[in-house]
Protein backbone atom coordinates (compact mmCIF):
# COMPACT_ATOMS: atom_id res chain seq x y z
CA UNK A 1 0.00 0.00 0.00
CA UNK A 2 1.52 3.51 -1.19
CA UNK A 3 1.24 6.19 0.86
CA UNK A 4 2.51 9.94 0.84
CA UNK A 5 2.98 12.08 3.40
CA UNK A 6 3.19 16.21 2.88
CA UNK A 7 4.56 19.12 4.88
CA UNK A 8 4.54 22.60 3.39
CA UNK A 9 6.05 25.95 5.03
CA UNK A 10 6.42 29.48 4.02
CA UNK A 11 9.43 28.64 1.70
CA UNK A 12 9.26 24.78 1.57
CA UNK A 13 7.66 21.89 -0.02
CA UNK A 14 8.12 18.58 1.50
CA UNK A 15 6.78 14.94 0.06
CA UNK A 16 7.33 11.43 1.64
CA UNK A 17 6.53 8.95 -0.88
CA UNK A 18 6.57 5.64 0.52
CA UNK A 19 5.60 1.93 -0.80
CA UNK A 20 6.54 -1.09 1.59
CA UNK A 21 5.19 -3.78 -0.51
CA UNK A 22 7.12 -2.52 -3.92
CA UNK A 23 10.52 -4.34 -4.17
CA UNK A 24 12.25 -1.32 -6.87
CA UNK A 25 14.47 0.51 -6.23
CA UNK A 26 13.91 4.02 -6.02
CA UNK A 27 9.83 3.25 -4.76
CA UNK A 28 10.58 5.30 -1.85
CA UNK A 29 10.89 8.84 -2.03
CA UNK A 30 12.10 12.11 -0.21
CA UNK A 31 11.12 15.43 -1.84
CA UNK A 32 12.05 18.98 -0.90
CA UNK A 33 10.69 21.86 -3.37
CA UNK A 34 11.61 25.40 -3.48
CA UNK A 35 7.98 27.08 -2.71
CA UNK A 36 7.88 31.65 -3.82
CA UNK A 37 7.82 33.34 -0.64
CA UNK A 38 5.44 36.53 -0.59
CA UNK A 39 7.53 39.50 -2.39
CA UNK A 40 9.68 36.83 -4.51
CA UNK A 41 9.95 38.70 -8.08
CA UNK A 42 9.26 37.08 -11.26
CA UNK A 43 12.68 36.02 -11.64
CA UNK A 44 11.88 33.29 -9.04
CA UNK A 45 13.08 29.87 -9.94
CA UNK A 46 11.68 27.05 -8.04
CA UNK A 47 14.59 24.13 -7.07
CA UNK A 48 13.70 20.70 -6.52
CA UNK A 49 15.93 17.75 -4.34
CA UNK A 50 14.69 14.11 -4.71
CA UNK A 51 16.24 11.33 -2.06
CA UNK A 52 15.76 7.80 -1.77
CA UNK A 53 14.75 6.92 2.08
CA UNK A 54 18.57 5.58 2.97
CA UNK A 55 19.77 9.28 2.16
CA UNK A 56 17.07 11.32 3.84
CA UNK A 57 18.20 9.00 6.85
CA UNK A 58 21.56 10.53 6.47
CA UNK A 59 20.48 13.91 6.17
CA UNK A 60 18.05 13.47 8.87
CA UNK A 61 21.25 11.80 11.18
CA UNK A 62 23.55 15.03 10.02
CA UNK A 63 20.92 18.02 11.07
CA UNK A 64 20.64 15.88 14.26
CA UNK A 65 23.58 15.88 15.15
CA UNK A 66 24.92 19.66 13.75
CA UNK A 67 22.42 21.73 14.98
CA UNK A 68 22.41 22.56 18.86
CA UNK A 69 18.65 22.38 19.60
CA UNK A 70 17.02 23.49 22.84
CA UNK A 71 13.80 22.33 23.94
């Protein structure tokens, strides 16, 4: 069963595609999209990162561990 799971902010786009039963590689998805922010010009030019799941692990392990967050 496929299912996707969305997040947008103010500047950001993000897309979780995932399928457990599907054997392929690349079936499971990471997207981050470049979204115009109010008072972007005309010139904007949207940007778009796909990941398989193994690297938005790694990401997800690096911000972790780099950024100093306090609760």
């Amino acid at each position: 069963m496929k299912s996707v799971s969305n997040h947008k902010t103010t500047r950001l786009a993000l897309s979780l595609n995932s399928d457990p039963v599907a054997k392929q590689a690349g079936c499971n998805s990471f997207v981050i999209e470049t979204r115009p922010s109010p008072g972007d010009d005309y010139r904007y030019n949207p940007q778009k990162i796909t990941m398989t799941h193994k690297e938005a692990v790694a990401v997800a392990s690096f911000l972790n561990e780099s950024l100093d967050l306090v609760e």
